[in-house]
Each structure stands twice: as structure tokens, then as C-alpha cells.
N, C-alpha and C. Protein backbone atom coordinates (compact mmCIF):
# COMPACT_ATOMS: atom_id res chain seq x y z
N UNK A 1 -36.39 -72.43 -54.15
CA UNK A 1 -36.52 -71.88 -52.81
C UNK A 1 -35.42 -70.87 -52.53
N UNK A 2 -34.46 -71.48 -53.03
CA UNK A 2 -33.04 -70.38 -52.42
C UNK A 2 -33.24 -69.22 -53.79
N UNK A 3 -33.74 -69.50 -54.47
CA UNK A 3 -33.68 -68.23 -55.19
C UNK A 3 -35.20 -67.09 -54.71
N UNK A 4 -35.78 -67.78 -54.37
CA UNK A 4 -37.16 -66.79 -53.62
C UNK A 4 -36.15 -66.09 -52.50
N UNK A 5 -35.78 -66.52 -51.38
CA UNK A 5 -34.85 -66.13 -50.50
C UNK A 5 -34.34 -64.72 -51.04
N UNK A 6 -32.84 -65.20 -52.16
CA UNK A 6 -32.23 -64.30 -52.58
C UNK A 6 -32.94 -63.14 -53.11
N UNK A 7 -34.00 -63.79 -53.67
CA UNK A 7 -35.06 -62.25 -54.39
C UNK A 7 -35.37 -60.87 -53.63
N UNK A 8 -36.23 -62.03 -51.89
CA UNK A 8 -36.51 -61.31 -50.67
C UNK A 8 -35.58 -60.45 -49.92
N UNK A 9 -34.34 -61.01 -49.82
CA UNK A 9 -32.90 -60.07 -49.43
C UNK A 9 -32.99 -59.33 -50.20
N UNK A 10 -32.65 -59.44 -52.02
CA UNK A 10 -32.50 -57.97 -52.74
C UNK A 10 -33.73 -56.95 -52.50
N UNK A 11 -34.92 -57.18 -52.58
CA UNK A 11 -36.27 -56.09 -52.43
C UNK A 11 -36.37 -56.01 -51.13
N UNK A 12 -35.75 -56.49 -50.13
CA UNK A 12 -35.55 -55.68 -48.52
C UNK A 12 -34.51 -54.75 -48.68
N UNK A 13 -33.35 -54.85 -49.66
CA UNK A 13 -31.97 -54.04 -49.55
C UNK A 13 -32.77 -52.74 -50.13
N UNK A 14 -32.98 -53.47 -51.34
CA UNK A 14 -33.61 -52.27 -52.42
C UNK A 14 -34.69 -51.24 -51.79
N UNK A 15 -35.19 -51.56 -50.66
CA UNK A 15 -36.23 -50.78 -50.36
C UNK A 15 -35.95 -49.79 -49.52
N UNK A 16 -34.67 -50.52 -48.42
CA UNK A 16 -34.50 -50.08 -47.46
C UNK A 16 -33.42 -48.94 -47.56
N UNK A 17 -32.68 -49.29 -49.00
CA UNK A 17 -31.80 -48.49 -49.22
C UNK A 17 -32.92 -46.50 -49.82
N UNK A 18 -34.04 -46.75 -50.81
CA UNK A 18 -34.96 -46.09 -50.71
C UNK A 18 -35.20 -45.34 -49.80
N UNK A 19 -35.48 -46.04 -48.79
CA UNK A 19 -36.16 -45.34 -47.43
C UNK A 19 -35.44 -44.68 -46.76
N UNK A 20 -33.50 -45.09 -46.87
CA UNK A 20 -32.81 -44.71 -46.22
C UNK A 20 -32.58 -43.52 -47.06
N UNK A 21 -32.54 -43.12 -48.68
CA UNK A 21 -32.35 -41.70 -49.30
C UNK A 21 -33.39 -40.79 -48.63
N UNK A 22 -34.97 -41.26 -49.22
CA UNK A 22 -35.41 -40.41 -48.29
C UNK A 22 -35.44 -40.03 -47.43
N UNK A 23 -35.00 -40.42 -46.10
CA UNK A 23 -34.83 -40.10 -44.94
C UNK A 23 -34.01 -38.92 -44.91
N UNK A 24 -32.63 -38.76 -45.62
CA UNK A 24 -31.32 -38.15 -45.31
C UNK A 24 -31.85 -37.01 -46.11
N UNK A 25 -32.85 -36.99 -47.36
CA UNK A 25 -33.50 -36.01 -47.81
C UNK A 25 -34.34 -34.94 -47.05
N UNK A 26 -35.34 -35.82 -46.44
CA UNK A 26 -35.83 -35.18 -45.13
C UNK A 26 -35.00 -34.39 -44.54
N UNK A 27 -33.80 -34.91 -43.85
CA UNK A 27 -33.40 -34.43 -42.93
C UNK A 27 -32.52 -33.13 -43.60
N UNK A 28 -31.93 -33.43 -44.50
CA UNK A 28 -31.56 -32.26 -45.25
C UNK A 28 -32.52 -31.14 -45.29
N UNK A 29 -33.63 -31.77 -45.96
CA UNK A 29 -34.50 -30.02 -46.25
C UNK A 29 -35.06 -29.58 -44.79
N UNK A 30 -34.79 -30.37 -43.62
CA UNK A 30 -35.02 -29.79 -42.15
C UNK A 30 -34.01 -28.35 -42.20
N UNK A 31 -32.62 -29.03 -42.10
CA UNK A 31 -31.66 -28.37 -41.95
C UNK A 31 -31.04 -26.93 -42.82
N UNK A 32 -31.81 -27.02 -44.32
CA UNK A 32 -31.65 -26.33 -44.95
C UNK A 32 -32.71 -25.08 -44.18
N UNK A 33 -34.21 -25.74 -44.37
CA UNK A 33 -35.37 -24.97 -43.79
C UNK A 33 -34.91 -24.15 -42.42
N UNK A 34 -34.81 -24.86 -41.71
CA UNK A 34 -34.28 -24.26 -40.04
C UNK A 34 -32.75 -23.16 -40.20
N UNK A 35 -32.13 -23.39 -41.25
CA UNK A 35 -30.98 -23.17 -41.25
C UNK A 35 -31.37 -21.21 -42.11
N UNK A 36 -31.92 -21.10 -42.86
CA UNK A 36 -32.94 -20.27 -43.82
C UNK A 36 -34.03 -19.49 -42.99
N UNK A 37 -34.56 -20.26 -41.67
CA UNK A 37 -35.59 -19.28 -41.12
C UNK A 37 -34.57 -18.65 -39.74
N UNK A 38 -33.70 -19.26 -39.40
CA UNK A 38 -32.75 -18.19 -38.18
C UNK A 38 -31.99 -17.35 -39.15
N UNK A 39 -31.40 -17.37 -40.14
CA UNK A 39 -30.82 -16.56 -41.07
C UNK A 39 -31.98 -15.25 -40.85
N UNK A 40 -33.24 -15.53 -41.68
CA UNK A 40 -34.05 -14.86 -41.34
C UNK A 40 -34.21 -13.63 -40.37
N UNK A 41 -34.17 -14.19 -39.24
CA UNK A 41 -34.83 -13.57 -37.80
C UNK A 41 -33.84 -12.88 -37.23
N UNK A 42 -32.64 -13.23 -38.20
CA UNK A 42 -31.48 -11.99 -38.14
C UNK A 42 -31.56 -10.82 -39.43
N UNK A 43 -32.34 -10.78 -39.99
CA UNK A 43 -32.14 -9.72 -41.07
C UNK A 43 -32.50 -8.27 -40.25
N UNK A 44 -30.99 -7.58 -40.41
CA UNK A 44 -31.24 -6.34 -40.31
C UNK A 44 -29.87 -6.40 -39.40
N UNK A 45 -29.75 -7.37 -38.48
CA UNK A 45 -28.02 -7.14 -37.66
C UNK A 45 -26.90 -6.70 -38.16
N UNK A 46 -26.45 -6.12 -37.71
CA UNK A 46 -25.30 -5.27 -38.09
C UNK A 46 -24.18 -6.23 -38.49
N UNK A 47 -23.33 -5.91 -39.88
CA UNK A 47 -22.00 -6.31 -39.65
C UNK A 47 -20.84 -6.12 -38.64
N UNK A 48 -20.38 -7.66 -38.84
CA UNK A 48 -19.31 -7.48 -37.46
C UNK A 48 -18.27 -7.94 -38.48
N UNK A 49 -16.82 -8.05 -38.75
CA UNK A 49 -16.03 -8.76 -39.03
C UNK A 49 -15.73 -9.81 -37.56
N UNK A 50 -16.04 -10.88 -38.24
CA UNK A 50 -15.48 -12.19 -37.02
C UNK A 50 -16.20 -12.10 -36.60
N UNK A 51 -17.71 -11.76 -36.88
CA UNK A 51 -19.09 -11.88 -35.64
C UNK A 51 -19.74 -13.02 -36.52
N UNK A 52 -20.25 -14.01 -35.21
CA UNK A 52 -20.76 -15.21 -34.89
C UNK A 52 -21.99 -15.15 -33.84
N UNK A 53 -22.13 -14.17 -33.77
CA UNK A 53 -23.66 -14.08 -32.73
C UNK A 53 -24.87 -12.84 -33.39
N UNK A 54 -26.11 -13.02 -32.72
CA UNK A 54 -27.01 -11.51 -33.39
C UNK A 54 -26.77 -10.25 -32.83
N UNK A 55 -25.41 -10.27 -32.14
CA UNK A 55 -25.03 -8.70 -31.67
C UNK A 55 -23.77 -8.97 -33.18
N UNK A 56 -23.96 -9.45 -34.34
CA UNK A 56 -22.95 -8.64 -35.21
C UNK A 56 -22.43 -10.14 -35.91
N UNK A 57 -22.54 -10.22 -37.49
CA UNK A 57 -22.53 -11.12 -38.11
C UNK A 57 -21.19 -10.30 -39.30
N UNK A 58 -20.32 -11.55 -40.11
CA UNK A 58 -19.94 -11.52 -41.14
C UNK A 58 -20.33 -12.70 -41.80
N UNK A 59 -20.28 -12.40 -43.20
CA UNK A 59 -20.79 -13.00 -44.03
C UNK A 59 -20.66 -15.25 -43.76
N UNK A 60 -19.51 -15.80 -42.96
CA UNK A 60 -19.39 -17.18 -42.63
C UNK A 60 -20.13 -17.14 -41.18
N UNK A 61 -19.73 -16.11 -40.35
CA UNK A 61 -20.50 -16.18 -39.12
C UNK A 61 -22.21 -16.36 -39.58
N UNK A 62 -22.54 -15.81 -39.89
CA UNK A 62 -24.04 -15.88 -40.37
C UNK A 62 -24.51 -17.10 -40.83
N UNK A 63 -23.67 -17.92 -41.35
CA UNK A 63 -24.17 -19.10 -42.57
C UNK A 63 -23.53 -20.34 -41.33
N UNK A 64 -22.44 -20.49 -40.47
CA UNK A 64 -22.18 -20.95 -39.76
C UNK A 64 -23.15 -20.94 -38.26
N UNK A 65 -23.80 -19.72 -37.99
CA UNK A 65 -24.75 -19.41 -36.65
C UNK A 65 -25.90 -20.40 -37.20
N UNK A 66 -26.52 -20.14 -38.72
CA UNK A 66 -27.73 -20.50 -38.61
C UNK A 66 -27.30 -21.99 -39.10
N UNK A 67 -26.50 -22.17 -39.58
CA UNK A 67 -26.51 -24.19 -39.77
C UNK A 67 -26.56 -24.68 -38.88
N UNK A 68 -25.75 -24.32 -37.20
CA UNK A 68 -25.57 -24.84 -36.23
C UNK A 68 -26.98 -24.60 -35.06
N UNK A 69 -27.58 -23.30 -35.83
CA UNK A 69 -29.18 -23.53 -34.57
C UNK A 69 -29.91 -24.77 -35.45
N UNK A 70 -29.47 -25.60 -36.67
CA UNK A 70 -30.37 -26.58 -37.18
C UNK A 70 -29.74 -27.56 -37.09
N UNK A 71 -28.52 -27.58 -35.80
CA UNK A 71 -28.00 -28.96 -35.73
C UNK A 71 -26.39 -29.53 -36.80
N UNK A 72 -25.93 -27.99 -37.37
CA UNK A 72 -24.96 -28.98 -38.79
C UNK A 72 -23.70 -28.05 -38.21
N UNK A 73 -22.56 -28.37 -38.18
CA UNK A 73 -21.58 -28.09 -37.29
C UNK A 73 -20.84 -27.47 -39.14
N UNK A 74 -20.42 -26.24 -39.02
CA UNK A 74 -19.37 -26.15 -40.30
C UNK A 74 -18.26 -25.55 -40.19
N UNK A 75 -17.35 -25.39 -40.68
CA UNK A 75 -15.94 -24.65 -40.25
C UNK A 75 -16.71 -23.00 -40.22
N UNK A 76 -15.33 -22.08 -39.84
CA UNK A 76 -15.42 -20.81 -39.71
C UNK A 76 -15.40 -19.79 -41.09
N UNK A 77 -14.69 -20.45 -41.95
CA UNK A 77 -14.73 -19.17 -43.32
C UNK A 77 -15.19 -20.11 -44.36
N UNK A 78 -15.32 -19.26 -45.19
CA UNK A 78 -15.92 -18.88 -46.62
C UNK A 78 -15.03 -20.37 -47.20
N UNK A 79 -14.05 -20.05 -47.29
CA UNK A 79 -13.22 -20.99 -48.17
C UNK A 79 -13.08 -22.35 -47.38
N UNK A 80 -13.52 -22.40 -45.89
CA UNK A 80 -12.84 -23.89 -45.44
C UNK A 80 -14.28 -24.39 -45.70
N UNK A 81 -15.39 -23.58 -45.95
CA UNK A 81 -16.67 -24.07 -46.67
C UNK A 81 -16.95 -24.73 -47.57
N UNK A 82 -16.04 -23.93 -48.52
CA UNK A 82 -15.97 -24.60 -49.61
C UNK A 82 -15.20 -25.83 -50.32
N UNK A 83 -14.03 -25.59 -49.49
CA UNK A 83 -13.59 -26.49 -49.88
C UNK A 83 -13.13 -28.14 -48.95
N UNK A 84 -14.00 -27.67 -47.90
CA UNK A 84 -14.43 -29.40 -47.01
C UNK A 84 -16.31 -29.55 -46.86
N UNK A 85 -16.87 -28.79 -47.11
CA UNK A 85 -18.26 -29.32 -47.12
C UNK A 85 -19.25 -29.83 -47.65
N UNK A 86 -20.33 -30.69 -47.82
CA UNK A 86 -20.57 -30.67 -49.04
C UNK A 86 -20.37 -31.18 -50.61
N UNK A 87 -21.58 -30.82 -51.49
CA UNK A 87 -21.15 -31.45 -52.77
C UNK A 87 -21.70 -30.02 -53.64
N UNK A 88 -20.57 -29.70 -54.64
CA UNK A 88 -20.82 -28.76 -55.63
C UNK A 88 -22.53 -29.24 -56.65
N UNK A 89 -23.14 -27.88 -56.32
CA UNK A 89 -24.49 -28.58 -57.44
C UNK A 89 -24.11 -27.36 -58.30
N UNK A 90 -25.22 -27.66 -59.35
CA UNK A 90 -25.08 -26.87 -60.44
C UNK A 90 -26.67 -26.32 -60.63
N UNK A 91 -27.84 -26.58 -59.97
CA UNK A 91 -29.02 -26.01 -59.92
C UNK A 91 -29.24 -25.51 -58.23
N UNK A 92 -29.64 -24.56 -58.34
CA UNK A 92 -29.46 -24.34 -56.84
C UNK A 92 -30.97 -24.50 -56.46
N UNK A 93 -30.76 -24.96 -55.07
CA UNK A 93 -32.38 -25.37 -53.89
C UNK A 93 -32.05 -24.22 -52.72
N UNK A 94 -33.42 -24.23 -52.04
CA UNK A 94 -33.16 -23.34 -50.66
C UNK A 94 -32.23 -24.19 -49.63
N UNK A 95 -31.18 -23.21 -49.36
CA UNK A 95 -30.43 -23.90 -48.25
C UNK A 95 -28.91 -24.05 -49.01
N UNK A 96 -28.79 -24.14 -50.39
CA UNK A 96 -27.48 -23.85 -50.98
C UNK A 96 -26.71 -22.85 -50.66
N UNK A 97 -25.43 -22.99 -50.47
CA UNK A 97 -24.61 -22.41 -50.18
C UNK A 97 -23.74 -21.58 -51.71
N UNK A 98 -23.73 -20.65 -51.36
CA UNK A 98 -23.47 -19.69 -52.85
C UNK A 98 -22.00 -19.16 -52.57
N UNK A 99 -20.91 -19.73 -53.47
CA UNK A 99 -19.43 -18.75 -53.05
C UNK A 99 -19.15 -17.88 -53.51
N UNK A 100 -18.50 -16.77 -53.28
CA UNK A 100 -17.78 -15.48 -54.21
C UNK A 100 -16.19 -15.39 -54.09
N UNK A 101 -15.59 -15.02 -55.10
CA UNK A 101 -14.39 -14.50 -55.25
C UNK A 101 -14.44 -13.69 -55.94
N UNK A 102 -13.34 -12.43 -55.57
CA UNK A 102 -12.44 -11.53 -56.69
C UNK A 102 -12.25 -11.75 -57.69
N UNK A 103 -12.01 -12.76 -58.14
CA UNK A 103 -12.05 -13.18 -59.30
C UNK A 103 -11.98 -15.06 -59.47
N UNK A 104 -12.08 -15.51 -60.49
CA UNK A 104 -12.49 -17.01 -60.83
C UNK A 104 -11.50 -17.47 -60.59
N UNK A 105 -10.17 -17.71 -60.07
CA UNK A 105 -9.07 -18.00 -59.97
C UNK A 105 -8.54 -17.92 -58.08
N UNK A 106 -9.21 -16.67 -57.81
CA UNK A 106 -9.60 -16.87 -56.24
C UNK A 106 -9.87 -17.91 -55.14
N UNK A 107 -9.73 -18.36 -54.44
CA UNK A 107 -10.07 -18.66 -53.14
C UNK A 107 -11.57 -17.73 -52.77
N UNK A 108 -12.54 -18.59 -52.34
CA UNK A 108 -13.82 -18.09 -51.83
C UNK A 108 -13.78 -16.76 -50.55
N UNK A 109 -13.99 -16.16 -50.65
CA UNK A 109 -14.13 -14.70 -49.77
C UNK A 109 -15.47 -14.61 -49.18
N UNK A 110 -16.01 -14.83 -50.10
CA UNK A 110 -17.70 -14.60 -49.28
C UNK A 110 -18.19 -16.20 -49.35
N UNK A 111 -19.51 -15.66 -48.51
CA UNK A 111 -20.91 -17.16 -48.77
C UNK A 111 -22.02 -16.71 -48.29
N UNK A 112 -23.07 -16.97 -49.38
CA UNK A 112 -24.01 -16.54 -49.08
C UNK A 112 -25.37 -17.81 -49.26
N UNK A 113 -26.58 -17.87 -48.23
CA UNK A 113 -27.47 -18.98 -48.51
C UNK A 113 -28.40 -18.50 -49.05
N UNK A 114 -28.82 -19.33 -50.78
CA UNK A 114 -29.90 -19.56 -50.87
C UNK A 114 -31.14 -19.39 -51.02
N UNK A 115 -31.74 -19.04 -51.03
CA UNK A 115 -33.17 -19.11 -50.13
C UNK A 115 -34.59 -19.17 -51.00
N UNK A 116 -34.40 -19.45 -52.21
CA UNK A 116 -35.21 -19.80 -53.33
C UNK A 116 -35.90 -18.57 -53.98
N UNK A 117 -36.79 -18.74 -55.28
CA UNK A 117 -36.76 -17.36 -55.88
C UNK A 117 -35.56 -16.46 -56.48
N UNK A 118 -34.38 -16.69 -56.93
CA UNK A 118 -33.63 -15.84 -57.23
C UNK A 118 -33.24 -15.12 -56.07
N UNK A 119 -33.32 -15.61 -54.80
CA UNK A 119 -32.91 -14.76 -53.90
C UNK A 119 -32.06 -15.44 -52.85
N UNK A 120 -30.91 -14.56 -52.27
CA UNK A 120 -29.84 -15.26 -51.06
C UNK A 120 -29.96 -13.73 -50.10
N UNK A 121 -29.64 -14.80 -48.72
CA UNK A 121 -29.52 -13.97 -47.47
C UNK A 121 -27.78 -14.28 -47.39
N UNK A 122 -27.28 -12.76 -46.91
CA UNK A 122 -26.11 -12.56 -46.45
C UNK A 122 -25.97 -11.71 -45.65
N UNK A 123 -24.72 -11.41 -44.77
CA UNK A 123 -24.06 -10.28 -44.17
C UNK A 123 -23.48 -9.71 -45.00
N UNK A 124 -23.82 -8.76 -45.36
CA UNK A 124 -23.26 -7.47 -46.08
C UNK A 124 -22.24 -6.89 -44.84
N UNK A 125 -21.45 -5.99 -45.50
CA UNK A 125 -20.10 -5.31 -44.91
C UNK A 125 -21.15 -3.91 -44.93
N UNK A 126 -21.71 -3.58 -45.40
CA UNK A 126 -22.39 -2.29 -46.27
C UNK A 126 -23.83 -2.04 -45.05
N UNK A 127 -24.46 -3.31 -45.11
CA UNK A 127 -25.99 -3.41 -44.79
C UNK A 127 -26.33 -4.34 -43.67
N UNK A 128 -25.37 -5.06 -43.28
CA UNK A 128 -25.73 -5.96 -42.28
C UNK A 128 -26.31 -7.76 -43.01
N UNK A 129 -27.12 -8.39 -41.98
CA UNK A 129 -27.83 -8.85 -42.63
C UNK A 129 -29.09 -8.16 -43.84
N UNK A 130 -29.07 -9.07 -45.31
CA UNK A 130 -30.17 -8.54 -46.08
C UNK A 130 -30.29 -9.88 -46.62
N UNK A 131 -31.85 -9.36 -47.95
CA UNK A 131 -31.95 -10.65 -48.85
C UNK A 131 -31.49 -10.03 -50.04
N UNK A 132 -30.64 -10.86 -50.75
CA UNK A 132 -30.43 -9.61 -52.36
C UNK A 132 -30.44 -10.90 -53.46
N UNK A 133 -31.19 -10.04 -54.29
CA UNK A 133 -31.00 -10.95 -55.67
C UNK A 133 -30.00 -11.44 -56.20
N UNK A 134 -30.05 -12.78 -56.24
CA UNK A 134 -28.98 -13.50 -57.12
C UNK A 134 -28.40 -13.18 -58.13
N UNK A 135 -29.21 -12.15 -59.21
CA UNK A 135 -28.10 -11.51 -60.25
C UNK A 135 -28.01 -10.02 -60.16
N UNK A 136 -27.87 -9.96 -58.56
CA UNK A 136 -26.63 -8.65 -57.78
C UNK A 136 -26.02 -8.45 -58.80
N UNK A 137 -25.54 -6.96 -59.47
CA UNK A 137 -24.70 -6.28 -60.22
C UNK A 137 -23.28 -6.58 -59.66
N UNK A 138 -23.50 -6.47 -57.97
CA UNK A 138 -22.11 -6.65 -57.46
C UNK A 138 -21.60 -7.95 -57.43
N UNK A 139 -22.20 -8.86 -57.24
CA UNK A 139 -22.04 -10.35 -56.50
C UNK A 139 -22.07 -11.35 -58.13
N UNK A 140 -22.89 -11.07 -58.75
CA UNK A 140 -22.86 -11.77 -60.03
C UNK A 140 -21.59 -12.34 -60.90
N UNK A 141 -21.17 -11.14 -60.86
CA UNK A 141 -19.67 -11.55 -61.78
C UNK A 141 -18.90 -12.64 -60.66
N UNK A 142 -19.28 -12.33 -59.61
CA UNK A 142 -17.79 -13.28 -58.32
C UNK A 142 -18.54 -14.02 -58.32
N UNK A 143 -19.45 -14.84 -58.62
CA UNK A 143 -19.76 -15.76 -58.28
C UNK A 143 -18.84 -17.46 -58.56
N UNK A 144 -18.31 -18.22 -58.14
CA UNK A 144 -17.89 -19.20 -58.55
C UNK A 144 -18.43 -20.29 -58.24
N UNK A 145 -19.44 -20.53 -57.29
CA UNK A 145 -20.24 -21.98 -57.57
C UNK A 145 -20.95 -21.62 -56.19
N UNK A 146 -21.75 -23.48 -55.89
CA UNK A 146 -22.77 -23.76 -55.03
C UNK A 146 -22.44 -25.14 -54.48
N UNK A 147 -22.43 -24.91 -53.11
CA UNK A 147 -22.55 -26.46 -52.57
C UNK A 147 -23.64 -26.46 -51.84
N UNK A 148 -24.11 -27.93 -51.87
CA UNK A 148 -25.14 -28.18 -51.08
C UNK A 148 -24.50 -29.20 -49.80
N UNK A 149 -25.24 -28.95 -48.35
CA UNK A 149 -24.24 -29.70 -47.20
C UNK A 149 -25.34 -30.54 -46.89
């Protein structure tokens, strides 16, 4: 009897623990999704240095505006991104967060999201918001990793 019991506790834990990944999965690809379509509905805004609104984006303002219209609160730059948010992946999904440096030895300078297809939305200094291919001539070499939040 007490071992039927104990069985019933483990395949309630076991299940519930299940239900509880998927859930946080869900809610992730909400946040990624929502976070990817306001990015969006800004393509074409002008660069701002230190802009945080659609009158004028830099490259953390942008990735910081649209996490927070999907609910995910993140610091202000590139680097406090990287290095408090999140978990480093090594295959990237829509909604990944993409870093750049000057070089591999750098501190993160840029961030750019994501957005599946070989392709990420950023604030360009140059162009404003755009979508540019992931193996950018410019952006390629700086690349130093990916977190997912």
C-alpha cells in the first residue's frame, strides 16, 4: 500500500513538473513572439543614441522597448544583457538575443534579436531600425554569442 502511495506522489511530481516546463516554454515563445512583432512595427525608425521610444531607437533601446511591450523587464545596454540575462545557447530560435564586439575579447557593444531564417532585427547607427542577415559582412566577424531570456 505505502509503496502504491509513494509511486502516486512520484507520477504527480513527474507530471507536474512536465506541465510546469511546458508552461514556462509557452510563455517564453509568447514573449519571444510579442517581443519580435513590436520590434517589427518599428522597422524603419530612426537611430537615436540612448533612444528607448519609436521617435528614435539604439541598438539596447530597441531590444529593451520590445521585451518590455511583452511583459520582460531587461537592463539598459548591450553588455548588462549579456552578462545578467538569460542563458548562453549555441543554436539560435526566434527571440534570441545575438551580441557583438570589436573584437572577441570585448565587452558586448551591440544586440541584436533573432528572428528566424538567418535573419535579426536591429537599430542600425547607419539605417535605423532594419532586418539584416545573420552572416552580415559587417556584424559576422563581431559576433560573440546568443542568449536566450
Amino acid at each position: 500500500m505505502l509503496k502504491k502511495i509513494i509511486s502516486a506522489i512520484a507520477i504527480t511530481i513527474g507530471l507536474s513538473s512536465v506541465f510546469a516546463t511546458t508552461g514556462d516554454k509557452a510563455e517564453a515563445a509568447y514573449y519571444h513572439t510579442k517581443a519580435i512583432s513590436v520590434a517589427k512595427a518599428n522597422i524603419g525608425v530612426p537611430y537615436r543614441w540612448g533612444g528607448m521610444s519609436p521617435s528614435g531607437f539604439d541598438c539596447s533601446g530597441l531590444v529593451k522597448y520590445s521585451f518590455g511591450k511583452a511583459g520582460k523587464v531587461l537592463p539598459r545596454t548591450a553588455a548588462e544583457m549579456y552578462y545578467t540575462k538569460g542563458y548562453r545557447v549555441g543554436s539560435l530560435q526566434a527571440g534570441d538575443l545575438m551580441f557583438f564586439a570589436p573584437n572577441k575579447a570585448s565587452k558586448p557593444t551591440h544586440v541584436a534579436m533573432y528572428i528566424g531564417a538567418g535573419k535579426m532585427i536591429m537599430a542600425s547607427s547607419s539605417k535605423g531600425v532594419i532586418i539584416t542577415n545573420t552572416n552580415n559582412i559587417y556584424w559576422k566577424p563581431k559576433y560573440i554569442g546568443a542568449k536566450r531570456i
